[in-house]
Protein backbone atom coordinates (compact mmCIF):
# COMPACT_ATOMS: atom_id res chain seq x y z
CA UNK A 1 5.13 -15.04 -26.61
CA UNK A 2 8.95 -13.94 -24.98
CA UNK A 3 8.85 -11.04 -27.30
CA UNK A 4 5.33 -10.07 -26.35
CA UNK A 5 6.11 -10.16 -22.49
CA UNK A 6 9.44 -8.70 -23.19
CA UNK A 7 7.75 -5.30 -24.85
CA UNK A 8 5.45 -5.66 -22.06
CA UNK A 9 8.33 -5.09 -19.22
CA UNK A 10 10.59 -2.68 -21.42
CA UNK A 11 8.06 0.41 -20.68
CA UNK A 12 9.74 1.05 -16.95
CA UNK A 13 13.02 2.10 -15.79
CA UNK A 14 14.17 2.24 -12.24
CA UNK A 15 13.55 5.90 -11.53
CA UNK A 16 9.59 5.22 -13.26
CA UNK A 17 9.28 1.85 -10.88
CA UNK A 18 10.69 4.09 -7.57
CA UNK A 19 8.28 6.89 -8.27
CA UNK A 20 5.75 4.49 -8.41
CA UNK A 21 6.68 2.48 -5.35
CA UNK A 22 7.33 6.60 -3.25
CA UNK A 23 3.81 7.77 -4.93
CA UNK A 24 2.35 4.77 -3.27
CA UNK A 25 3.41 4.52 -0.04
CA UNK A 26 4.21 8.52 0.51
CA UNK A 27 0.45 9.42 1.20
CA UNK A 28 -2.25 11.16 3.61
CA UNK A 29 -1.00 8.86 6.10
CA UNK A 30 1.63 10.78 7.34
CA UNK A 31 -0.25 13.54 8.33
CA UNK A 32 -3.44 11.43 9.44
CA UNK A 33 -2.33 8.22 11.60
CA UNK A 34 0.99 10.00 14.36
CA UNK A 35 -1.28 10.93 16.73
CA UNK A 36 -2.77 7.24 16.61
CA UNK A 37 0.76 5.91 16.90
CA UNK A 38 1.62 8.37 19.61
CA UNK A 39 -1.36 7.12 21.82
CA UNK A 40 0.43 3.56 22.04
CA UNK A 41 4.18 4.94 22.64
CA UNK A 42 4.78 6.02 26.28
CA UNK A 43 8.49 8.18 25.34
CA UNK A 44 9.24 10.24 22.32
CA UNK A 45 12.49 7.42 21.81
CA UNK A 46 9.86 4.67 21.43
CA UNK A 47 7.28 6.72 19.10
CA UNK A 48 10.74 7.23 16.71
CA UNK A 49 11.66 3.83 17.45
CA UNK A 50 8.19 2.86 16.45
CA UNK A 51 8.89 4.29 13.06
CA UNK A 52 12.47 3.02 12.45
CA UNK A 53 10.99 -0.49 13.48
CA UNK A 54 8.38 0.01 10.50
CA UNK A 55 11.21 0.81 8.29
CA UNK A 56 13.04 -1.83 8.63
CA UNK A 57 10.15 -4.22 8.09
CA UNK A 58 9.78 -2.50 5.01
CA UNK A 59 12.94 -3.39 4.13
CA UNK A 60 13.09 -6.99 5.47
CA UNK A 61 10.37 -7.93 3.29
CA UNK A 62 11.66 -5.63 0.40
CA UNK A 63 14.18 -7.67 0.16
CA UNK A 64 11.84 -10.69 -0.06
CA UNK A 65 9.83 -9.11 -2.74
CA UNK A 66 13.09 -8.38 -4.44
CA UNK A 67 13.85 -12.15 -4.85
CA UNK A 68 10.28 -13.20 -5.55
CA UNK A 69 10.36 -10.17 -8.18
CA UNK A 70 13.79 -10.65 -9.60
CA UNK A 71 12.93 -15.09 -10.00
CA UNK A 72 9.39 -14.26 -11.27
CA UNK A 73 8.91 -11.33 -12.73
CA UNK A 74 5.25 -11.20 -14.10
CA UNK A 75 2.31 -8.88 -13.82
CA UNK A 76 0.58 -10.43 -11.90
CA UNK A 77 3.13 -10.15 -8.50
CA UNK A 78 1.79 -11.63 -5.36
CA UNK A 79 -0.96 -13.46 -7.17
CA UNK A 80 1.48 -15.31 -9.53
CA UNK A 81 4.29 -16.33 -6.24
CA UNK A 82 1.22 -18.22 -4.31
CA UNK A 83 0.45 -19.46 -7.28
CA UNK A 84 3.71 -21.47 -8.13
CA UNK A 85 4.26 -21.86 -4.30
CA UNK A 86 0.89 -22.61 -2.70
CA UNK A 87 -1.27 -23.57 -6.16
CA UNK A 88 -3.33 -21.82 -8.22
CA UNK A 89 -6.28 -22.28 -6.03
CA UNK A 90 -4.65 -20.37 -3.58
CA UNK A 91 -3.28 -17.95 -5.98
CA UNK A 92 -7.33 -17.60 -6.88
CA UNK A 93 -8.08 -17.10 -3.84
CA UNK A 94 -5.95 -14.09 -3.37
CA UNK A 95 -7.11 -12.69 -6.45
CA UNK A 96 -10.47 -12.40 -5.31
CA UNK A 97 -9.22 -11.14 -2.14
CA UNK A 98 -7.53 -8.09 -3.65
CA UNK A 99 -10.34 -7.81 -6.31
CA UNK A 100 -13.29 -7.49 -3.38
CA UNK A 101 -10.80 -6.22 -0.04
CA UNK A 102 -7.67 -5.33 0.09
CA UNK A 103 -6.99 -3.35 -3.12
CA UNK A 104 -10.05 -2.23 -4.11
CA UNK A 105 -10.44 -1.17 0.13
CA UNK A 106 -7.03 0.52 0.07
CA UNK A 107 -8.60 2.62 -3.07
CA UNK A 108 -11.91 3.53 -1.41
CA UNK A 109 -9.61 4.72 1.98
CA UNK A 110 -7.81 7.59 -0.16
CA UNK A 111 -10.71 8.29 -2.46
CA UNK A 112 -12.18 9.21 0.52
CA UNK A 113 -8.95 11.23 2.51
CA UNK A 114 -9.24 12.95 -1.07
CA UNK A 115 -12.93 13.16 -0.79
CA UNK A 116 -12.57 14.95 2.39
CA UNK A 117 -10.25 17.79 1.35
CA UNK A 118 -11.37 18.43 -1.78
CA UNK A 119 -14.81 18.76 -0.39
CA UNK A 120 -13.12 21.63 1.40
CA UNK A 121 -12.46 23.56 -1.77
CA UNK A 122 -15.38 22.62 -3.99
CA UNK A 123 -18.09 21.82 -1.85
CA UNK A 124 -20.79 19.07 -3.43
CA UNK A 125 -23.53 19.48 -0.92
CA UNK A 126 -24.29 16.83 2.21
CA UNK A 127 -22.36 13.80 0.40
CA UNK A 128 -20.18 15.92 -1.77
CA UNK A 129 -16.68 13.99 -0.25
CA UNK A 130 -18.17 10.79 -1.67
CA UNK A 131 -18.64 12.38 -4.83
CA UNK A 132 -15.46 13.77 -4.76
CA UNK A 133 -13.98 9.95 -4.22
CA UNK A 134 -15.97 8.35 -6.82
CA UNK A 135 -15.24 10.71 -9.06
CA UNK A 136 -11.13 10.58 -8.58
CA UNK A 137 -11.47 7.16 -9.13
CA UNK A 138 -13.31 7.44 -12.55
CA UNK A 139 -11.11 10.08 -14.06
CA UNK A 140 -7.59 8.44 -12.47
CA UNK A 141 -8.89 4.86 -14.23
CA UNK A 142 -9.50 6.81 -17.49
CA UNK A 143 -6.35 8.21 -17.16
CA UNK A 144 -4.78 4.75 -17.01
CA UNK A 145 -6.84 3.72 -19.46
CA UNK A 146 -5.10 6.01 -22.22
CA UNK A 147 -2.26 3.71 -21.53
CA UNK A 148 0.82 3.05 -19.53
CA UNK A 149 2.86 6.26 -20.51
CA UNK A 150 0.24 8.50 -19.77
CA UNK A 151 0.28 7.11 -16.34
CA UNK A 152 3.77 6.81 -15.73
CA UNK A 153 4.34 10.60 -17.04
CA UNK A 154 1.36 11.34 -13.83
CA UNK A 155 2.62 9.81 -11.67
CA UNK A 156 5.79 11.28 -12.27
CA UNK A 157 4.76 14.60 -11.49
CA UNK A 158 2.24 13.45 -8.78
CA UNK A 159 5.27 12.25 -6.95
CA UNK A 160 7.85 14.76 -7.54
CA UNK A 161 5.74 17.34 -6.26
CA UNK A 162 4.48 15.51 -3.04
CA UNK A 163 8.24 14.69 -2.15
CA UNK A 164 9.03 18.31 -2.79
CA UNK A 165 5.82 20.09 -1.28
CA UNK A 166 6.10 17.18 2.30
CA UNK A 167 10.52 18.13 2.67
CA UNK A 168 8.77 22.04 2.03
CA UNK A 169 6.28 21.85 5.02
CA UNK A 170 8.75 19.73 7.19
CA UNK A 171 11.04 22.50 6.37
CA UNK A 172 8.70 24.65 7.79
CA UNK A 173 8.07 22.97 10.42
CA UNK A 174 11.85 22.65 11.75
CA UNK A 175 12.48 26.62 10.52
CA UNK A 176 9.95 28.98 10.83
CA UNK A 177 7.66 26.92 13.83
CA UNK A 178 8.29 27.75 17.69
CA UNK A 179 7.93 24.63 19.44
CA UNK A 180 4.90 24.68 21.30
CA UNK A 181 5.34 24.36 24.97
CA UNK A 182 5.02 20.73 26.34
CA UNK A 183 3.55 19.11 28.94
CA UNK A 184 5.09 15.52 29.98
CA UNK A 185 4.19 12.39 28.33
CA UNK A 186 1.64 9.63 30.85
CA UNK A 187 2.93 6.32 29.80
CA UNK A 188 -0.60 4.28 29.00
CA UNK A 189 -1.96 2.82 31.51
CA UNK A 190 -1.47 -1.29 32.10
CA UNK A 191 1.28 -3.43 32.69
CA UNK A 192 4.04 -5.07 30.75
CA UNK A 193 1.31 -7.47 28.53
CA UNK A 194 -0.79 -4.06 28.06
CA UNK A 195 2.67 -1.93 27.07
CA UNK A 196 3.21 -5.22 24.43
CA UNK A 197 0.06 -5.10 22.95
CA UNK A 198 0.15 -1.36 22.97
CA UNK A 199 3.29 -1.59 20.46
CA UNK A 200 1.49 -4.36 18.61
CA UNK A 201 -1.23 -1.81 18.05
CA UNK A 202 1.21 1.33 17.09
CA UNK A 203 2.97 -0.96 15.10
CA UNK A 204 0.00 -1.31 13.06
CA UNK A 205 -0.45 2.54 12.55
CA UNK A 206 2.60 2.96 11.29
CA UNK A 207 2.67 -0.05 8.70
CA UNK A 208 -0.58 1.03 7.41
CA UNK A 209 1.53 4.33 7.07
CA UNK A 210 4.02 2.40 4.86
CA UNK A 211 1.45 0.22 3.38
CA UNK A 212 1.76 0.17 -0.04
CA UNK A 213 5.70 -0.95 -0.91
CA UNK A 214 4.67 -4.65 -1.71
CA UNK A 215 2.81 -2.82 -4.75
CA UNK A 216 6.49 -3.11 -6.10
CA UNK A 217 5.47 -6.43 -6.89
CA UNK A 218 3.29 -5.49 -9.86
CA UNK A 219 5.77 -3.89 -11.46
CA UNK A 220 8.05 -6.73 -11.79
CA UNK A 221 6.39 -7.59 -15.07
CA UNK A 222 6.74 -4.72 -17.02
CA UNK A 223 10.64 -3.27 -15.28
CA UNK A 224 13.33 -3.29 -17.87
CA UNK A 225 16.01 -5.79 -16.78
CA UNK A 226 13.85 -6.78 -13.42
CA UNK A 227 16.66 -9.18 -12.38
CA UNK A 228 19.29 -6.59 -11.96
CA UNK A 229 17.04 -3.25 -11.17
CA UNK A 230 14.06 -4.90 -9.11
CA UNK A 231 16.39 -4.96 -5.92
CA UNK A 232 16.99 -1.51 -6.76
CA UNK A 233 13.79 -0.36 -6.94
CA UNK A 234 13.01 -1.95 -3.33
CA UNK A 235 16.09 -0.75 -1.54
CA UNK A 236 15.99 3.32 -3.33
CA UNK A 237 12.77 3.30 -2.09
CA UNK A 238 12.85 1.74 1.24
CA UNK A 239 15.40 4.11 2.15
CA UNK A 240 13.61 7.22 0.87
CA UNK A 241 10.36 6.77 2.13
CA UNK A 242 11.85 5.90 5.78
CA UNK A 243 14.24 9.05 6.01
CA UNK A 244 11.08 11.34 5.24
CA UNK A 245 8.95 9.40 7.67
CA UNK A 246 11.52 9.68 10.17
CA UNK A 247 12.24 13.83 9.11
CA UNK A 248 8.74 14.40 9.33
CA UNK A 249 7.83 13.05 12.54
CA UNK A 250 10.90 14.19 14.47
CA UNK A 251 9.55 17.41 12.97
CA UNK A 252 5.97 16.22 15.09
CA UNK A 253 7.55 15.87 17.95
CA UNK A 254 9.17 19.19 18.26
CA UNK A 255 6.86 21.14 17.55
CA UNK A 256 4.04 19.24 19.45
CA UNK A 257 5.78 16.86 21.90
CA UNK A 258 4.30 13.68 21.93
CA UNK A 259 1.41 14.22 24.78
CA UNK A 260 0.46 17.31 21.99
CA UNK A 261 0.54 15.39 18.90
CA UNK A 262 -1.28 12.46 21.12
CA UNK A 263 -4.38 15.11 21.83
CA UNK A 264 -4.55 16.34 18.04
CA UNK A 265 -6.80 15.66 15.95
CA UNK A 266 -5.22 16.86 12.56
CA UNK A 267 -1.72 17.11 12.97
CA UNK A 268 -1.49 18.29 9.37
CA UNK A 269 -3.56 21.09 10.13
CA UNK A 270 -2.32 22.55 13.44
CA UNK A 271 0.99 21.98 11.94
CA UNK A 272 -0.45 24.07 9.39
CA UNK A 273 -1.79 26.43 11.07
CA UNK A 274 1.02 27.12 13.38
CA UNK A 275 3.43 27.76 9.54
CA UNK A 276 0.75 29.36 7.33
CA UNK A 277 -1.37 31.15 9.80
CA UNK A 278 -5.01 32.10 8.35
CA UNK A 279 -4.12 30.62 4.73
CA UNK A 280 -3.38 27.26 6.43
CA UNK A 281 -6.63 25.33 5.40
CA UNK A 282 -6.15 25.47 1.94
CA UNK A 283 -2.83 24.92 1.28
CA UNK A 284 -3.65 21.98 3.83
CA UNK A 285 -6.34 20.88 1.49
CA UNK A 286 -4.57 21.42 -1.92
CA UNK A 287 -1.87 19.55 -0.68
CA UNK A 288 -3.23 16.52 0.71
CA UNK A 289 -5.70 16.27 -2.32
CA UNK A 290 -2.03 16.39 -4.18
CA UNK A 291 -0.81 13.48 -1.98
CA UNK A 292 -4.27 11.59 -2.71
CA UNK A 293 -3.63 11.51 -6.29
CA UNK A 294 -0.14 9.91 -6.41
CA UNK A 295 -1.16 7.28 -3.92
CA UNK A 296 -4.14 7.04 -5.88
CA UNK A 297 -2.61 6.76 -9.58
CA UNK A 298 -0.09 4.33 -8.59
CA UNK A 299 -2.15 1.91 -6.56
CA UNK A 300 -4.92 1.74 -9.85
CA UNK A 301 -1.69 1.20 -11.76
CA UNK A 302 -0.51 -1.51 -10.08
CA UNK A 303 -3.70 -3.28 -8.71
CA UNK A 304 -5.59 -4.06 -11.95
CA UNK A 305 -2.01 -6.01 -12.79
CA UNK A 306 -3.48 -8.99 -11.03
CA UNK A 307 -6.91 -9.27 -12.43
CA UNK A 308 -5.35 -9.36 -15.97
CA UNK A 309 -2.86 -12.04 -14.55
CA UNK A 310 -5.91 -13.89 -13.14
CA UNK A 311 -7.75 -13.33 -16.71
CA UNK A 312 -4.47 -14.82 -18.62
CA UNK A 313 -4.67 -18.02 -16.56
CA UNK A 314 -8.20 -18.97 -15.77
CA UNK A 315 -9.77 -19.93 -19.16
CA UNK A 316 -13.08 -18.86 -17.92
CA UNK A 317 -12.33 -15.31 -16.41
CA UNK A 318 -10.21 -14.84 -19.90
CA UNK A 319 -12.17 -11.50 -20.83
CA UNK A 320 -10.06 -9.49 -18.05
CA UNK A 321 -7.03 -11.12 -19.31
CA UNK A 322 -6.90 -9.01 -22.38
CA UNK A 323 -3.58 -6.70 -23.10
CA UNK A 324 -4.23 -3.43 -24.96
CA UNK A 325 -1.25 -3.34 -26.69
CA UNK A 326 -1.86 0.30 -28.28
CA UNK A 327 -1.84 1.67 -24.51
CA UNK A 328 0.21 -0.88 -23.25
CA UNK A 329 -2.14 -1.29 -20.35
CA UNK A 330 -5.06 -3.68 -19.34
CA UNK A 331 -8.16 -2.06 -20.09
CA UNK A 332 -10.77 -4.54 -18.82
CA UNK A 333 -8.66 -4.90 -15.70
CA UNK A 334 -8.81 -1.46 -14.97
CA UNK A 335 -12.76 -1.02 -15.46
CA UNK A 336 -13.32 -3.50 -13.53
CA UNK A 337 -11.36 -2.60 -11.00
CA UNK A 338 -13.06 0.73 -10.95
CA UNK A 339 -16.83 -1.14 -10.96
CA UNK A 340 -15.65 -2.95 -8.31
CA UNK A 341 -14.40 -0.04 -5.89
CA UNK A 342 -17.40 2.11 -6.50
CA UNK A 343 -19.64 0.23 -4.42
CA UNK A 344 -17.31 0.07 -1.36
CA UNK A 345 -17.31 3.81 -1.88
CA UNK A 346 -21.27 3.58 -1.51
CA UNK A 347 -20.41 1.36 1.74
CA UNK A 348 -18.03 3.77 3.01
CA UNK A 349 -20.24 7.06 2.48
CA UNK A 350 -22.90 5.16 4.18
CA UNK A 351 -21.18 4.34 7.69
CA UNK A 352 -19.79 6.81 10.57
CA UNK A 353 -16.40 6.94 9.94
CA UNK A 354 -15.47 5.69 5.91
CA UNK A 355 -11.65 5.45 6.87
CA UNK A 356 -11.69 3.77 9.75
CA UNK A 357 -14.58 1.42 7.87
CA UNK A 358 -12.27 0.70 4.88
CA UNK A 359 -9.28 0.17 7.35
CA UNK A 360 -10.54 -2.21 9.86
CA UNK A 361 -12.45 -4.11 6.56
CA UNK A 362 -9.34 -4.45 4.69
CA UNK A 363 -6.09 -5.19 7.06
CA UNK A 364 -6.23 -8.58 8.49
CA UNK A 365 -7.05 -10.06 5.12
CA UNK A 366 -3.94 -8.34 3.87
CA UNK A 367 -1.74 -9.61 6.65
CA UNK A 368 -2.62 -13.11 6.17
CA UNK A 369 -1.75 -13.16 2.64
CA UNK A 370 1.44 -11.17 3.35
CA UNK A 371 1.91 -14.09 6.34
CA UNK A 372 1.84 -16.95 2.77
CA UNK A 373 3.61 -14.45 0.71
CA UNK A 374 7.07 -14.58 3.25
CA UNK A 375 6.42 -18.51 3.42
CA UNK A 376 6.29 -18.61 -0.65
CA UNK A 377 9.95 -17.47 -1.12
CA UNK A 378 11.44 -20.82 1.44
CA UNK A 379 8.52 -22.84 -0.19
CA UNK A 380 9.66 -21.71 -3.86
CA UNK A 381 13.41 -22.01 -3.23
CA UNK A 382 12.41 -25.86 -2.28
CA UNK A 383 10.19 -26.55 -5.20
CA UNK A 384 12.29 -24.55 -7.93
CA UNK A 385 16.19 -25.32 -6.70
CA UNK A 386 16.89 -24.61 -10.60
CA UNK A 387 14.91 -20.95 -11.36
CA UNK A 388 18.07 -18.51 -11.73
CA UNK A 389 18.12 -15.91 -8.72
CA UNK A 390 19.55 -13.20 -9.82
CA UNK A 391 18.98 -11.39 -6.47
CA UNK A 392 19.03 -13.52 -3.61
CA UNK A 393 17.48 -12.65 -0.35
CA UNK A 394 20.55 -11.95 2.47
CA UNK A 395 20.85 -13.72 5.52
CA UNK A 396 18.29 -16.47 4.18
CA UNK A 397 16.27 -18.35 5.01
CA UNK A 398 16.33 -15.97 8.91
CA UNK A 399 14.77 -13.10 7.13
CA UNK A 400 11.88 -14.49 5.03
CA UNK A 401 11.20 -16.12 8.72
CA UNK A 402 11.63 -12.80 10.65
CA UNK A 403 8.86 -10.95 7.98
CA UNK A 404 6.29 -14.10 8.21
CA UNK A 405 7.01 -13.90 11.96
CA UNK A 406 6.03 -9.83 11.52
CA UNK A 407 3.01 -10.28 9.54
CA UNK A 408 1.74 -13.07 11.67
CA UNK A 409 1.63 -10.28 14.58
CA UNK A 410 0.18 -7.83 12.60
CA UNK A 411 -2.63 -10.16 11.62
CA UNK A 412 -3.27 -10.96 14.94
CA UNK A 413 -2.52 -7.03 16.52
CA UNK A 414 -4.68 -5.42 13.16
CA UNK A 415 -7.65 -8.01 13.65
CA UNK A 416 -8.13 -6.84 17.66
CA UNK A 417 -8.20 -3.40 16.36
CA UNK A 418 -10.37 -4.36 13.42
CA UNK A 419 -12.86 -5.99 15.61
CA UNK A 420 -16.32 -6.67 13.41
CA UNK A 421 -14.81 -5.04 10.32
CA UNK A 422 -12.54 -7.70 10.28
CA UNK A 423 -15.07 -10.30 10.39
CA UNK A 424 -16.58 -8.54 7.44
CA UNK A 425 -13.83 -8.95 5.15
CA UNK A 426 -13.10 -12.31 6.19
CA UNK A 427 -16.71 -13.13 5.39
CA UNK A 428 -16.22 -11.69 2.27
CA UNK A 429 -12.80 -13.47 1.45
CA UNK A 430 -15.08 -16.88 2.25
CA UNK A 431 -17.26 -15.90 -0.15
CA UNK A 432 -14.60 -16.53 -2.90
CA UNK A 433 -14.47 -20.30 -1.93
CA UNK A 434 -16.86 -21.39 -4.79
CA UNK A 435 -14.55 -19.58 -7.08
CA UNK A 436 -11.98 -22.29 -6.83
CA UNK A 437 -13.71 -24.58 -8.90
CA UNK A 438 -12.72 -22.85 -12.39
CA UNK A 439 -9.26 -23.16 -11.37
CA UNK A 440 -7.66 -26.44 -12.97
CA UNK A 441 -5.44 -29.09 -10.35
CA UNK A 442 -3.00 -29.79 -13.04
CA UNK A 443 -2.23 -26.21 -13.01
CA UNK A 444 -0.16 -26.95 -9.99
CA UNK A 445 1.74 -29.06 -11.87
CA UNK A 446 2.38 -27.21 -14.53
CA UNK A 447 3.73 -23.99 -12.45
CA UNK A 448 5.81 -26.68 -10.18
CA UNK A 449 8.28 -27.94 -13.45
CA UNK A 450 7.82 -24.62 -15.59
CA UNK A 451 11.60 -23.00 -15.73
């Protein structure tokens, strides 16, 4: 069995794992969601500060995740720490909320940015940007499907060339743009409880911007030497991933200002525009579709992790716990991850706006099992005093409070914007209740003395 789950971790090495952790994170939402955040910053300083603030919240609970991963590794990441810290009924619980909301939503929300673009440059008639979504998600799962390698050697290239095509355009930007003339910034309207909950609100913007770093998590299990490189993986990334945010919107503000990038609709494409000239809609297009895939790849990668996880321990759900071993991949994991995001496509085509649909469905539920994640690493360092840390968490136990403390507020901040939607996928996460039946009590037992 050590053997088996030792071949099973030796297929990644730290520059495969940061790839995967940029690919996911680096995405359409850097050109989509500024203007958003813009709209709750009254200053330029506090739309950068804004984004250094999400940084560093990245980083905070990288670090977390870089104990948790380092202690634990194991496919199944965030599934298997509420497991041995809350019990496996919770751990169930968040299994089904990742299988029915929060991955499977944060799939459907690029599909469809993809969708969009690439609707752009091969139309498919009145619904042809659903199409376009369902079918990135088919041929992206087959992809994975061939096996782990495969994807890696993707996702790889997806990511190279977004890193090197975003710096090129940013580039652009700072080089061959005129800034636009500006006209000066109206601080939004309220008072001091308004200007708070304003932030609250940008700050949520800009985390869904870095969303995606706690897919780390799934990597654990299969990162050679994850007690030495999983820290690693966290902080290289971290730091990338903020420097370009911060390049590329310091870029956005000189060449809008921030009452100009507040008023656009597409930054990416006046940006665009302004660089390229008549030629700017599809290199616009090509290059977002470009950014779709990476995020794409590696978040299929990394999500059907858990439902295998799930499959290994619940007896009865044991037909998703299956490991291909030829592929090195989990096949049934990955097809029915794929069943299950095709429908919310189908949801998604069906309302007004898909993105905003998929966002407001699938961020509070997120937040409130990041909010037990933070708590899992002080509840695990009580019940486990003996696991080996090979990577411990600095300045504990204040930061695993400080990121709880964060992702309370951003459950409360990202369920006001969420509104309905968030009822929805809070309805949806009750739904799994029943499921707790197949999962056995003296399971909690048995992940409380394992060492």
């Amino acid at each position: 069995m050590t053997s088996l789950a030792s071949s099973r971790r030796a297929g990644l090495s730290v520059v495969d794992a940061v790839a995967m952790l940029v690919g996911v994170v680096i995405g359409v939402g850097i050109f989509g969601l500024p203007p958003l955040v813009a709209q709750h910053a009254n200053s330029a300083e506090l739309y950068l500060a804004l984004w250094l603030v999400g940084g560093l919240v990245m980083l905070i609970g990288a670090l977390c995740y870089g104990e948790l991963g380092a202690a634990h590794p194991d496919q199944g990441g965030e599934y298997h720490y509420l497991s041995l810290a809350w019990g496996p009924q919770i751990g169930l619980l968040f299994a089904w909320a990742r299988g029915t909301v929060i991955q499977t939503g944060a799939i459907a929300v690029v599909a469809f940015i993809y969708g969009d673009y690439a609707q752009r440059l091969l139309p498919l008639g009145d619904h042809g940007s659903a199409w376009h979504a369902a079918l990135v998600v088919v041929a992206l799962t087959l992809l994975n499907v061939l096996g782990t390698r495969e994807s890696r050697r993707a996702q790889l290239f997806f990511t190279s060339v977004t890193v090197v095509a975003l710096l090129l355009v940013v580039l652009a930007g700072l080089v061959l743009a005129e800034p636009q003339p500006h006209t000066a910034s109206a601080a939004p309207a309220g008072g001091n409880l308004a200007a708070m909950l304003g932030m609250g609100m940008g700050m949520v913007f800009v985390l869904l911007t870095y969303g995606g770093w706690n897919e780390a998590a799934y990597l654990s299990g299969e990162l050679r030497n994850p007690a030495r490189n999983m820290s690693r993986v966290l902080l290289i990334g971290t730091a990338l991933v903020t420097a370009i945010y911060l390049l590329a919107n310091l870029v956005f503000l000189n060449i809008f200002g921030l009452e100009g990038l507040r008023q656009s609709d597409a930054v990416a494409a006046d940006l665009m525009s302004i660089v390229a000239g008549p030629r700017a809609e599809a290199m616009l297009a090509a290059f977002v579709c470009l950014t779709a895939l990476s995020t794409l790849n590696a978040t299929l990668f990394t999500g059907a992790r858990v439902y295998y996880a799930l499959g290994r321990d619940v007896p009865q759900l044991a037909f998703i716990g299956r490991w291909n071993e030829r592929g090195a991949t989990p096949v049934r994991a990955l097809l029915l991850q794929c069943a299950l995001t095709l429908p919310l496509i189908l949801f998604g085509a069906l309302s007004a706006n898909s993105v905003q649909t998929m966002v407001a469905y699938t961020a509070p539920v997120f937040w409130l099992f990041m909010f037990l994640v933070a708590l899992a690493l002080i509840r695990l360092r009580q019940r486990q005093p003996w696991v080996r840390r090979p990577f411990s968490v600095p300045l504990y136990p204040l930061t695993p409070i400080l990121f709880a403390a964060t992702c309370l507020g951003l459950l409360y901040s990202s369920t006001l914007y969420a509104g309905s939607g968030a009822l929805l996928g809070l309805l949806v996460l009750g739904a799994g209740l029943p499921l707790l039946i197949l999962q056995r009590p003296q399971a909690v037992e048995q992940g409380e003395h394992a060492e």
